[in-house]
PDB file of N, CA and C in Angstrom:
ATOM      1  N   UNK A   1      19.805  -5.766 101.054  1.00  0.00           N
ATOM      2  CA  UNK A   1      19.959  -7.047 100.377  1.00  0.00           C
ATOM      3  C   UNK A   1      18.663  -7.371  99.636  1.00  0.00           C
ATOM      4  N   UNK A   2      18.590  -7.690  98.427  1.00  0.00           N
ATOM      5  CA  UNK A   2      17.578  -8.341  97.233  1.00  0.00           C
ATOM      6  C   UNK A   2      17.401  -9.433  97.813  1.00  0.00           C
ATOM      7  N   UNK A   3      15.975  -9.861  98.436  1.00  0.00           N
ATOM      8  CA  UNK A   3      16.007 -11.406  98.216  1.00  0.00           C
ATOM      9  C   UNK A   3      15.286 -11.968  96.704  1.00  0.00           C
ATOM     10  N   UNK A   4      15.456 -13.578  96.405  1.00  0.00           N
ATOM     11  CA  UNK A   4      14.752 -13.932  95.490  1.00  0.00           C
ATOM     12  C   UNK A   4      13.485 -14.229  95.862  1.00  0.00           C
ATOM     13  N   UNK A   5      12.837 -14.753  97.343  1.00  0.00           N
ATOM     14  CA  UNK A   5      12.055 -14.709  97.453  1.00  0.00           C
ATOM     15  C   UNK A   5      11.550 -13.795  98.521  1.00  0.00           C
ATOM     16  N   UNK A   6      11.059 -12.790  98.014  1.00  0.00           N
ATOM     17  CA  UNK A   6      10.919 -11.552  98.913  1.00  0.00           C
ATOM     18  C   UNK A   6       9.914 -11.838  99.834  1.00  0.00           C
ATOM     19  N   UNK A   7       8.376 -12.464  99.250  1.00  0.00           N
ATOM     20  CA  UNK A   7       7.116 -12.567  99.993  1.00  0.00           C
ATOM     21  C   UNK A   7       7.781 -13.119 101.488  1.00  0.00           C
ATOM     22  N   UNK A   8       8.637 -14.113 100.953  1.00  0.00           N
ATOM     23  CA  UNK A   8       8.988 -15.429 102.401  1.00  0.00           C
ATOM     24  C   UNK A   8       9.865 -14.432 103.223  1.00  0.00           C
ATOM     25  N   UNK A   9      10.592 -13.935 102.565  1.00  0.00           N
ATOM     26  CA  UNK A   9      11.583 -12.796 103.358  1.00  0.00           C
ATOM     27  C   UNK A   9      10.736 -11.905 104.077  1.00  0.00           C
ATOM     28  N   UNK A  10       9.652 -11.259 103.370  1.00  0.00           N
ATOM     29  CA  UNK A  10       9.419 -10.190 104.246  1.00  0.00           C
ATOM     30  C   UNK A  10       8.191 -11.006 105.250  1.00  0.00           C
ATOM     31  N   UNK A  11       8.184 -11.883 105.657  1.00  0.00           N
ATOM     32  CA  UNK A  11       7.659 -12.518 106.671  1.00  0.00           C
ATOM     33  C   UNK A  11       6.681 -13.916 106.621  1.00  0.00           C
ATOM     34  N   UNK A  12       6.513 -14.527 105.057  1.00  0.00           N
ATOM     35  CA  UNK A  12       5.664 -15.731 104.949  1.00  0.00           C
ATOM     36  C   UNK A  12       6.797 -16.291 105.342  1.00  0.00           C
ATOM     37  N   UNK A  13       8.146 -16.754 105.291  1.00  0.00           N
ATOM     38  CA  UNK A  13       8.707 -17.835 105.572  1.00  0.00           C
ATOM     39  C   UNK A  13       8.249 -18.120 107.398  1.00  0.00           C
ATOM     40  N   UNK A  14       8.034 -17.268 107.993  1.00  0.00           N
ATOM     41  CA  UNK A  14       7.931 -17.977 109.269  1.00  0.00           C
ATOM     42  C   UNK A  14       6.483 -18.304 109.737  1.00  0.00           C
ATOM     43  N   UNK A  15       5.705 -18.325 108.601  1.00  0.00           N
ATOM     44  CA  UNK A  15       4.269 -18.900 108.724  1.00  0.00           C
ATOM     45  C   UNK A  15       4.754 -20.469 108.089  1.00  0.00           C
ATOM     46  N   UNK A  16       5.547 -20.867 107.958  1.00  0.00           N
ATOM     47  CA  UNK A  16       5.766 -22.590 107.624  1.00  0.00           C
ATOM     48  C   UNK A  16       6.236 -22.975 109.002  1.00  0.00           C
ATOM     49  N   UNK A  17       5.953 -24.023 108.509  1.00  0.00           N
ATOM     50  CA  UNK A  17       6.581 -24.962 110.082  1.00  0.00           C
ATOM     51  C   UNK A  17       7.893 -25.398 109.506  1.00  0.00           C
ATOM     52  N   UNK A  18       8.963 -26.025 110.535  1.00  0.00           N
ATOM     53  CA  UNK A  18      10.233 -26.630 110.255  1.00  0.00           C
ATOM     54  C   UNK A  18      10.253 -27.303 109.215  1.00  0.00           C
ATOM     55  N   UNK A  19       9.537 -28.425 109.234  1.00  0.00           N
ATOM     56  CA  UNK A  19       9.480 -29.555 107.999  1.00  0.00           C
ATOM     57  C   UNK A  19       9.192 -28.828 106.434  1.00  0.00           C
ATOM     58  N   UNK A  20       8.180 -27.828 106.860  1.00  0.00           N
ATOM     59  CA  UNK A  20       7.840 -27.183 105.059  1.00  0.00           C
ATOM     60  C   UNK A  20       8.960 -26.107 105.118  1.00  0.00           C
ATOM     61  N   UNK A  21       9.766 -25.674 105.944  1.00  0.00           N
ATOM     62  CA  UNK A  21      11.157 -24.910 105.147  1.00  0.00           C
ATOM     63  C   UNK A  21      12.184 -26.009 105.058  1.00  0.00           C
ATOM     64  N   UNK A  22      12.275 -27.018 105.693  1.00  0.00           N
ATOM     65  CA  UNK A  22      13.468 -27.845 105.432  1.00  0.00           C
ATOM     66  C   UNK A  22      13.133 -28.485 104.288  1.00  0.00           C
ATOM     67  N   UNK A  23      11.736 -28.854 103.496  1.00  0.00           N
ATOM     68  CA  UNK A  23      11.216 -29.383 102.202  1.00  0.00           C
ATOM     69  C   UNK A  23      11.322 -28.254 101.246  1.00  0.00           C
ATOM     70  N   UNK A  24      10.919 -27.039 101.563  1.00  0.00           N
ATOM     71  CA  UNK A  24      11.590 -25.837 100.126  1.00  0.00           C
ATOM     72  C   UNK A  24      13.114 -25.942  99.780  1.00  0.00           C
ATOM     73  N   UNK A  25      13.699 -26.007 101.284  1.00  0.00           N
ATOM     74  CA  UNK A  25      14.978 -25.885 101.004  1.00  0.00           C
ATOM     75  C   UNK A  25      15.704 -26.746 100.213  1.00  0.00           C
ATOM     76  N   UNK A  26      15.262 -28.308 100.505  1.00  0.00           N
ATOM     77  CA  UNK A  26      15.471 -29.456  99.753  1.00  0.00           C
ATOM     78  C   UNK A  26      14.769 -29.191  98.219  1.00  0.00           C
ATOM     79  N   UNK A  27      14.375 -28.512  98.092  1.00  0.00           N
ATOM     80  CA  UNK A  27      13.421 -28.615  96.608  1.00  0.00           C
ATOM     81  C   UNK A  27      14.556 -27.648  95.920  1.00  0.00           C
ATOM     82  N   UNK A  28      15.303 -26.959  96.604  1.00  0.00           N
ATOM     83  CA  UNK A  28      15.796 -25.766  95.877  1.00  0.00           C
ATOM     84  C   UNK A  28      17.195 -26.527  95.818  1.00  0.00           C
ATOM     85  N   UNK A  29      17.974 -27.887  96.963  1.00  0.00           N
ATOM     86  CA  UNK A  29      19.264 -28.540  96.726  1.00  0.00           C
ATOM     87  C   UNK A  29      18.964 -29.387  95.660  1.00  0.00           C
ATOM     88  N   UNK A  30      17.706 -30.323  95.164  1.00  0.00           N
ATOM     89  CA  UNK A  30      17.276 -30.665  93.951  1.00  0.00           C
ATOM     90  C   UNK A  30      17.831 -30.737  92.879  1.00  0.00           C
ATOM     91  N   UNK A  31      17.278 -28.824  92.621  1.00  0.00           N
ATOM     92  CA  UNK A  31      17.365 -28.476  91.494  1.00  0.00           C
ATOM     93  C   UNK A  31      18.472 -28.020  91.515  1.00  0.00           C
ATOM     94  N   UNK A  32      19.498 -28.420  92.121  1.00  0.00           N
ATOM     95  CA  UNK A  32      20.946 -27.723  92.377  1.00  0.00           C
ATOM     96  C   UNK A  32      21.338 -28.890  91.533  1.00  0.00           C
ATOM     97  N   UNK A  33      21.086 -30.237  92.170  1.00  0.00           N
ATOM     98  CA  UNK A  33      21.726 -31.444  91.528  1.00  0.00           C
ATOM     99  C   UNK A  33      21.377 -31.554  90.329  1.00  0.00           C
ATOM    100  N   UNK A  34      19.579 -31.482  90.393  1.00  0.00           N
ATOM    101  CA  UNK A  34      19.160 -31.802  88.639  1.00  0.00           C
ATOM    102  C   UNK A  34      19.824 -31.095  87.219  1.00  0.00           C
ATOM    103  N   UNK A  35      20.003 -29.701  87.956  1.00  0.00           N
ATOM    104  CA  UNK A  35      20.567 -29.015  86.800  1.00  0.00           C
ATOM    105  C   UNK A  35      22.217 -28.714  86.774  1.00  0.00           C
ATOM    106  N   UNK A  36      22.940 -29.157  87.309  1.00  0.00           N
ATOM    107  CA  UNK A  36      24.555 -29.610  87.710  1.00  0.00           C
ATOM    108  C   UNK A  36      24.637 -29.529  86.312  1.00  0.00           C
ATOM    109  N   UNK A  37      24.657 -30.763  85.890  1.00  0.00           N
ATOM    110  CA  UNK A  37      25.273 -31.296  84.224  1.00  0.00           C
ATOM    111  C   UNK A  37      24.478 -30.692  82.919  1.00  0.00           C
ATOM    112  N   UNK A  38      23.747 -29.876  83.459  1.00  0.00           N
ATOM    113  CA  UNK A  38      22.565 -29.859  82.257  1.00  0.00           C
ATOM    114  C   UNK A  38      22.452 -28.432  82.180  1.00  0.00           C
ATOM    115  N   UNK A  39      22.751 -27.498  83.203  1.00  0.00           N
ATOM    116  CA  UNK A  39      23.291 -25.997  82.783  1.00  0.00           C
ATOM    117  C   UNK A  39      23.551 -25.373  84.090  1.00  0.00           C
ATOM    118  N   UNK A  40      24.542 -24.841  83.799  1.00  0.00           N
ATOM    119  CA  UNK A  40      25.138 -24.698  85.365  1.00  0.00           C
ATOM    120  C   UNK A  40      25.059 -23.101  86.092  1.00  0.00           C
ATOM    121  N   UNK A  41      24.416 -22.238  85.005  1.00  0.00           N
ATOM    122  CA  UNK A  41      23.982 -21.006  85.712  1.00  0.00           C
ATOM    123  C   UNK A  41      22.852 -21.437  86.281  1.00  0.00           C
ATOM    124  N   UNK A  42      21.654 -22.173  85.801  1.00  0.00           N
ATOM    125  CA  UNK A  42      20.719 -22.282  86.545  1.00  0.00           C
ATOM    126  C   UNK A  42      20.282 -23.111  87.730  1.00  0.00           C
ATOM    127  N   UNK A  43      21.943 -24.138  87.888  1.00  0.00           N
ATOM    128  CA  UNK A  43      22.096 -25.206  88.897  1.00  0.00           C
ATOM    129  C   UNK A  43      22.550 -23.890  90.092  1.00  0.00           C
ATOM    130  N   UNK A  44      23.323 -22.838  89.608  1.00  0.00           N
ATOM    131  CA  UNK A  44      24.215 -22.290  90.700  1.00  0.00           C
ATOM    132  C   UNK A  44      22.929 -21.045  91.137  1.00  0.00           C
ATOM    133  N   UNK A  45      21.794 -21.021  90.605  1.00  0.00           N
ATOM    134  CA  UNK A  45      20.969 -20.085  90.501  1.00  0.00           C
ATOM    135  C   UNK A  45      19.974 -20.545  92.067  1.00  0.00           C
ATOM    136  N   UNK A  46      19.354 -21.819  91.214  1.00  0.00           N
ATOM    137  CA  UNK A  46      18.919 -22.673  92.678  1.00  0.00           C
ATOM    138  C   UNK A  46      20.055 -23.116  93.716  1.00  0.00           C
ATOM    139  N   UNK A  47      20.874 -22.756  93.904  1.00  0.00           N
ATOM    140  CA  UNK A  47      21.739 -23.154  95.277  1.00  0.00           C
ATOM    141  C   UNK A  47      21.883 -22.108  95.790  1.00  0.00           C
ATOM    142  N   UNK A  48      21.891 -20.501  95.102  1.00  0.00           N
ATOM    143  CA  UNK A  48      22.249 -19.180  95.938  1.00  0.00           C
ATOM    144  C   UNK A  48      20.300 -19.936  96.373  1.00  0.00           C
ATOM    145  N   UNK A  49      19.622 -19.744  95.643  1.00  0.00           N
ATOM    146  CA  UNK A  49      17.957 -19.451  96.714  1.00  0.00           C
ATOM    147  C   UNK A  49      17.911 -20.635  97.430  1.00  0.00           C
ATOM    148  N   UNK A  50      18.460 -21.833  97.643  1.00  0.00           N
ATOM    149  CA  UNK A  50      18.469 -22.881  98.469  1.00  0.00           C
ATOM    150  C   UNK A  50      19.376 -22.106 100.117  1.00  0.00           C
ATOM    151  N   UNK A  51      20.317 -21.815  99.550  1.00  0.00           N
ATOM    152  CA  UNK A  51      21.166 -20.612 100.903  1.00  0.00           C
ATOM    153  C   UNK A  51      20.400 -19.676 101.401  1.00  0.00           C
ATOM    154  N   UNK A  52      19.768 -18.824 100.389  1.00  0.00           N
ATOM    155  CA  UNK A  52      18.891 -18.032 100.803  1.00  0.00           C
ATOM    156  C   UNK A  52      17.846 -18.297 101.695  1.00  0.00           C
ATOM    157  N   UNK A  53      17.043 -19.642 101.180  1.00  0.00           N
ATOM    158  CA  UNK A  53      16.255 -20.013 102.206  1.00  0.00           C
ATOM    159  C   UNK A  53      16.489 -20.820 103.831  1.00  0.00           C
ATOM    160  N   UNK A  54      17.902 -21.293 103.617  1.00  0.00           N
ATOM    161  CA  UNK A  54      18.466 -21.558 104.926  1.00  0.00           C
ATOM    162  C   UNK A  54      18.496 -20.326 105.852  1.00  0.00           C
ATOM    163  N   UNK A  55      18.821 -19.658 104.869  1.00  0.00           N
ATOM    164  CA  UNK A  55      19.607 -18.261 106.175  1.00  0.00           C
ATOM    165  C   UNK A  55      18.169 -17.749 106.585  1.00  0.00           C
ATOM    166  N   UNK A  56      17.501 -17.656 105.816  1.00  0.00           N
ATOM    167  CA  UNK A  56      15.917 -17.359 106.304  1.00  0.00           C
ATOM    168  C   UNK A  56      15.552 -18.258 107.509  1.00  0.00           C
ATOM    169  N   UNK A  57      15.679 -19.819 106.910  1.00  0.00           N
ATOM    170  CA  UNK A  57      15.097 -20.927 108.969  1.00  0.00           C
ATOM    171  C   UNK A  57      16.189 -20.338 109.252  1.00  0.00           C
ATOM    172  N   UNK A  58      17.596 -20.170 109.344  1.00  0.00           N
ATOM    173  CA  UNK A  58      18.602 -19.552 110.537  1.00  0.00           C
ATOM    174  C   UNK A  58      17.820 -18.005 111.094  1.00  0.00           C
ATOM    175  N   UNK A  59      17.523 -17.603 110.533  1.00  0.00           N
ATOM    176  CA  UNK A  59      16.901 -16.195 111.301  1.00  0.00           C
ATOM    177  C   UNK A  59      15.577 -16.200 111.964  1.00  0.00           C
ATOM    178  N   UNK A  60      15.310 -17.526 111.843  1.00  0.00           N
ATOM    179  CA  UNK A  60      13.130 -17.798 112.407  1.00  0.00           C
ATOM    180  C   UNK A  60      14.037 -17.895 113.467  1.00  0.00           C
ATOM    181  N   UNK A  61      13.298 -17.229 114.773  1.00  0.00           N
ATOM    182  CA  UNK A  61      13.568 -17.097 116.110  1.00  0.00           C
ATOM    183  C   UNK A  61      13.042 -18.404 116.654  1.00  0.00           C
ATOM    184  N   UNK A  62      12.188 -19.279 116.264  1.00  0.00           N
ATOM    185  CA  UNK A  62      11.240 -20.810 116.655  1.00  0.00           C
ATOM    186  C   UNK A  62      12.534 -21.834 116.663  1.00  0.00           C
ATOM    187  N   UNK A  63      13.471 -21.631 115.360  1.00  0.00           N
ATOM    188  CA  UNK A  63      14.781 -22.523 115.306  1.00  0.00           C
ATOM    189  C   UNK A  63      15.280 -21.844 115.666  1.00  0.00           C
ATOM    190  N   UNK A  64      15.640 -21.332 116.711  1.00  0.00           N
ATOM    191  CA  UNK A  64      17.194 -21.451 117.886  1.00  0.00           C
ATOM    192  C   UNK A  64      17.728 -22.244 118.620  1.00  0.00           C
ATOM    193  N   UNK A  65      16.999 -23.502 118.691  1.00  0.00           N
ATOM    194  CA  UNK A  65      17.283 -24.611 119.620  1.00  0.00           C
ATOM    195  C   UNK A  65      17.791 -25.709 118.086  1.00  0.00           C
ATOM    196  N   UNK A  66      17.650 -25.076 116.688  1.00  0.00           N
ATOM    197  CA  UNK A  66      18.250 -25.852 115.772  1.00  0.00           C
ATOM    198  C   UNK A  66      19.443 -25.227 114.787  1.00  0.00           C
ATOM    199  N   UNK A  67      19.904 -23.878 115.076  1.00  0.00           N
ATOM    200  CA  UNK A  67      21.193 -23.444 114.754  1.00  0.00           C
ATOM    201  C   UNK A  67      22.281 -24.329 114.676  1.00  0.00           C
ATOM    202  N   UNK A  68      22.653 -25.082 115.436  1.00  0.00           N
ATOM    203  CA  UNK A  68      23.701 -25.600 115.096  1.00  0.00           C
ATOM    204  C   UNK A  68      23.569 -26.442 114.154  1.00  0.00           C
ATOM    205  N   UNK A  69      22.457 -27.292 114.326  1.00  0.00           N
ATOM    206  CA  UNK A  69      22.199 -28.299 113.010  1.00  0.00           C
ATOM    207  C   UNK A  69      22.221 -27.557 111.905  1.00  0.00           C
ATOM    208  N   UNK A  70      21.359 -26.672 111.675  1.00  0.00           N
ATOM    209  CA  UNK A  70      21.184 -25.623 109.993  1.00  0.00           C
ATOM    210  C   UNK A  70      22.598 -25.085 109.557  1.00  0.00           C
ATOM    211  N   UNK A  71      23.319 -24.397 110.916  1.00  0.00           N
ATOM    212  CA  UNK A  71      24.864 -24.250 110.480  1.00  0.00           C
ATOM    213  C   UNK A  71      25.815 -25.014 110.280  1.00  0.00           C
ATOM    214  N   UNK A  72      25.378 -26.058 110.262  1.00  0.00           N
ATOM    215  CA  UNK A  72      26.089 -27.510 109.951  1.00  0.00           C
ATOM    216  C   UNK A  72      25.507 -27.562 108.697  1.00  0.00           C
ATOM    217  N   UNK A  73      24.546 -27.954 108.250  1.00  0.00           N
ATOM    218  CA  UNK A  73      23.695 -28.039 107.078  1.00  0.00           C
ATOM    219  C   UNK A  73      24.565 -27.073 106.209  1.00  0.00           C
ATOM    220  N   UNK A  74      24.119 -26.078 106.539  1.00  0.00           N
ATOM    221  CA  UNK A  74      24.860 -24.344 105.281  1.00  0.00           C
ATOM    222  C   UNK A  74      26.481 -25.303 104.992  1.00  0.00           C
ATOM    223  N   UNK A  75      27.497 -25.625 105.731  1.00  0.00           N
ATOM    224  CA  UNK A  75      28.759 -25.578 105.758  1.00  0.00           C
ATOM    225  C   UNK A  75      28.856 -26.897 104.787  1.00  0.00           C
ATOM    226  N   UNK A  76      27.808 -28.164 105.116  1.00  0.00           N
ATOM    227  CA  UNK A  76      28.325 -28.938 104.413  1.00  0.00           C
ATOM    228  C   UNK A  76      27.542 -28.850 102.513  1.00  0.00           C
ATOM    229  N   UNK A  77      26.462 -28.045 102.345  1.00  0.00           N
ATOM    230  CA  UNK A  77      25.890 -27.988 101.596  1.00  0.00           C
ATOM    231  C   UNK A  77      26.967 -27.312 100.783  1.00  0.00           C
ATOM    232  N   UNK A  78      27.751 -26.217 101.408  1.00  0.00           N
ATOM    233  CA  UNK A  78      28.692 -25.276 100.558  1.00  0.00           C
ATOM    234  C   UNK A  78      30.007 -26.037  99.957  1.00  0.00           C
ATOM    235  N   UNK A  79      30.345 -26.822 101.230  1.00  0.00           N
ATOM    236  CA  UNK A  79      31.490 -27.981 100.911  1.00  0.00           C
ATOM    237  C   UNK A  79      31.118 -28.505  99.870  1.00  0.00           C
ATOM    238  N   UNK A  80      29.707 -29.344  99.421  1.00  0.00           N
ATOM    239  CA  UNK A  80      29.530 -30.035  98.286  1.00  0.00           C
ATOM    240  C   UNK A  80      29.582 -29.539  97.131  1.00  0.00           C
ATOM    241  N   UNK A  81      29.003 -28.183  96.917  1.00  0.00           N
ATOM    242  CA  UNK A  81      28.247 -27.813  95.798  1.00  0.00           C
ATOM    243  C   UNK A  81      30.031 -26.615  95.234  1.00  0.00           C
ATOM    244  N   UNK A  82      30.359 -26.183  96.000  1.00  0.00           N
ATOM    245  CA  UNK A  82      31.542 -25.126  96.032  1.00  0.00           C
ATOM    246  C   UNK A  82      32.930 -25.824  96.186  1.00  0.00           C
ATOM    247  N   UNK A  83      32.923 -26.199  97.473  1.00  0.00           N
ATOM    248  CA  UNK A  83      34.487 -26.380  97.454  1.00  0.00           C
ATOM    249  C   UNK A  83      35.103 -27.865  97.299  1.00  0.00           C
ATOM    250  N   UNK A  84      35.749 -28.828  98.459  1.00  0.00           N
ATOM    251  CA  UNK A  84      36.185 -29.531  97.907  1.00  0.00           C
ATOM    252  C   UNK A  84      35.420 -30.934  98.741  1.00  0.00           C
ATOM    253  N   UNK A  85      34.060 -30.927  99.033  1.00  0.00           N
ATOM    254  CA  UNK A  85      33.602 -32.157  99.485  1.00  0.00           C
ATOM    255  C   UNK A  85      34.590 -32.923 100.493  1.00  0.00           C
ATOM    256  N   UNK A  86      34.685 -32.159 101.725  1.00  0.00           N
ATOM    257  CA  UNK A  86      35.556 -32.750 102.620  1.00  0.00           C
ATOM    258  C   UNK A  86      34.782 -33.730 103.198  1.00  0.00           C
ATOM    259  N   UNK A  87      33.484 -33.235 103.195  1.00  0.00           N
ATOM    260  CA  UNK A  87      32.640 -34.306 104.231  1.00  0.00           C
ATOM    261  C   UNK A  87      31.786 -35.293 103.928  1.00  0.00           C
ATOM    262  N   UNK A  88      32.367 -36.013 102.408  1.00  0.00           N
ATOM    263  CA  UNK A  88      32.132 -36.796 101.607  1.00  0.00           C
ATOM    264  C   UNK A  88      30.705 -37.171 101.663  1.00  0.00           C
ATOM    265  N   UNK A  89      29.707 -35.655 100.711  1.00  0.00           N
ATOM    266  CA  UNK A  89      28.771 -36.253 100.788  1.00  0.00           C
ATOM    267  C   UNK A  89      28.380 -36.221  99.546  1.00  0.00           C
ATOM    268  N   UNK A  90      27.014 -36.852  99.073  1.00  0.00           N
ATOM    269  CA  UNK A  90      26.674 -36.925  97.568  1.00  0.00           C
ATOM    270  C   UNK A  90      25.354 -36.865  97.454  1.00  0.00           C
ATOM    271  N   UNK A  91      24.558 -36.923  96.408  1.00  0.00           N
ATOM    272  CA  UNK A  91      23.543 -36.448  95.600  1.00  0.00           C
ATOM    273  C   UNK A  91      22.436 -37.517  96.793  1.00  0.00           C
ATOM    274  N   UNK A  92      22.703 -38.667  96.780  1.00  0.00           N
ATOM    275  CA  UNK A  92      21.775 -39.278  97.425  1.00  0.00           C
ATOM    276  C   UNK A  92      22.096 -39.397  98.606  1.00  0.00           C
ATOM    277  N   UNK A  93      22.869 -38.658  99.481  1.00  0.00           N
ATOM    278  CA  UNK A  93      22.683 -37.814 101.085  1.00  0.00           C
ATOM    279  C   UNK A  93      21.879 -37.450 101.019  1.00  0.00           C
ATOM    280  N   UNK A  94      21.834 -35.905 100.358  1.00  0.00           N
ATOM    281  CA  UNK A  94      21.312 -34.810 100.456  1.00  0.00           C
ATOM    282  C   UNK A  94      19.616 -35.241  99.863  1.00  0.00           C
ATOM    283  N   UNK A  95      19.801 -36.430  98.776  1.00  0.00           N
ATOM    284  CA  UNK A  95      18.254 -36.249  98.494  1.00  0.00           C
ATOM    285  C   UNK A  95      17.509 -37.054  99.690  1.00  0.00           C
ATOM    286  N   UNK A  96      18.389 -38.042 100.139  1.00  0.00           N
ATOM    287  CA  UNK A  96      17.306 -38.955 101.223  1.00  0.00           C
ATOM    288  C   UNK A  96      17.235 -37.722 102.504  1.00  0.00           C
ATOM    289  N   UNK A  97      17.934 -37.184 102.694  1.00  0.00           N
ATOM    290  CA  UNK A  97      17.880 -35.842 103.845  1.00  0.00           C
ATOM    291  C   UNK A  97      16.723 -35.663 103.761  1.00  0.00           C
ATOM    292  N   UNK A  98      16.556 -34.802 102.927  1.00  0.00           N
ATOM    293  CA  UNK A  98      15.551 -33.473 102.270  1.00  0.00           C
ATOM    294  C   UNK A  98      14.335 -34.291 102.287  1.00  0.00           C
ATOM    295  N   UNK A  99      14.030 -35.225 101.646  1.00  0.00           N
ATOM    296  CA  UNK A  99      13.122 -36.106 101.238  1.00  0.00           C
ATOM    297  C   UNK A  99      12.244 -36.565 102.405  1.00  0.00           C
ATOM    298  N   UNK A 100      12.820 -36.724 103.412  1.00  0.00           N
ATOM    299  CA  UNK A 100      12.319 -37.450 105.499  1.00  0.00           C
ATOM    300  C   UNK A 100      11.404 -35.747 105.256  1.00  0.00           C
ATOM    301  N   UNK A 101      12.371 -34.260 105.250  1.00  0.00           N
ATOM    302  CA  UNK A 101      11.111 -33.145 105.521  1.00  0.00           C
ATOM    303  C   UNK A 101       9.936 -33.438 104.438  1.00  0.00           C
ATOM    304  N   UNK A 102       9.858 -33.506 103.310  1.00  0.00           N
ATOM    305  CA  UNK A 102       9.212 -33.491 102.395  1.00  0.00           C
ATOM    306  C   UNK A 102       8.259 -34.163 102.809  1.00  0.00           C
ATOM    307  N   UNK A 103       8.187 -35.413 103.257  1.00  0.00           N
ATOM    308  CA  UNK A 103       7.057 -36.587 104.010  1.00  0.00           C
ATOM    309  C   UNK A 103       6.354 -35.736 105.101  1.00  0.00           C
ATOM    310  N   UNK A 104       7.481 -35.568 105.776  1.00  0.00           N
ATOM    311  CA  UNK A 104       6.684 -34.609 106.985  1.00  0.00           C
ATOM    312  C   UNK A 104       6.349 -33.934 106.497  1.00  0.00           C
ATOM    313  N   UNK A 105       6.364 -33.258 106.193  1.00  0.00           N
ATOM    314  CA  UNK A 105       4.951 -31.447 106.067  1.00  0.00           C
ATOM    315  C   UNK A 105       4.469 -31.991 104.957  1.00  0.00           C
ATOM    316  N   UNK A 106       3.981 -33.443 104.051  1.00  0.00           N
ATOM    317  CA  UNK A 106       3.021 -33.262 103.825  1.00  0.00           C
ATOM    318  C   UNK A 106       2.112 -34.320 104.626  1.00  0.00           C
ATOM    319  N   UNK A 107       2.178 -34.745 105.560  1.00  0.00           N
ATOM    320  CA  UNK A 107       1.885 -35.655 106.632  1.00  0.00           C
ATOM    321  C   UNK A 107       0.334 -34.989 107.554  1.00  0.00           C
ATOM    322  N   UNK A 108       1.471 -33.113 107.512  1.00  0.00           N
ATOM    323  CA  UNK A 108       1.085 -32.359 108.255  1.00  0.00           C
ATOM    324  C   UNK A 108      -0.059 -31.348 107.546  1.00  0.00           C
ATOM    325  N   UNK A 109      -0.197 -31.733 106.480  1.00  0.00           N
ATOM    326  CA  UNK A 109      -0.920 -30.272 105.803  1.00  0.00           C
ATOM    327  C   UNK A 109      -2.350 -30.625 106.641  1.00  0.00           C
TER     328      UNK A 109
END
């Protein structure tokens, strides 16, 4: 498998703490929303590396006691952006979500 971000793949992602991958990840649902209406290969471009970087915290061995939350996260992120928004969520869910990590890790630098 190609990742897009290889460095984090081949092992910087688990030199972040929770809060600075749950703030990339949010940076990458963002630019999912920002670029929605405004060009949509590069909206659907940042949502495969927003997945990408989930499945990356799903594989940090530190979050195993947060799998279910992140696999909750993946399912409803896919619902929104893909299928049919069963779990009625919207742009300002996902940004006030993302936004709580973003505070934290930079709280923490």
């Amino acid at each position: 498998m190609t990742h897009t971000h290889q460095k984090l793949a081949a092992g910087g992602w688990v030199r972040l703490s929770f809060p600075e991958q749950m703030a990339n990840i949010g940076s990458e649902v963002l630019r999912t929303i920002n670029w929605r209406d405004k060009n949509k290969d590069y909206s659907a471009k940042a949502f495969d590396r927003a997945l990408e970087l989930l499945d990356l915290t799903l594989a940090d061995q530190r979050n195993i006691n947060r799998l279910r939350e992140l696999a909750r996260i993946r399912e409803a992120l896919a619902d929104y952006f893909v299928f049919d928004n069963c779990y009625k969520s919207s742009d300002s869910l996902w940004e006030k979500y993302f936004l709580a990590f973003n505070y934290v890790a930079r709280r923490t630098l």
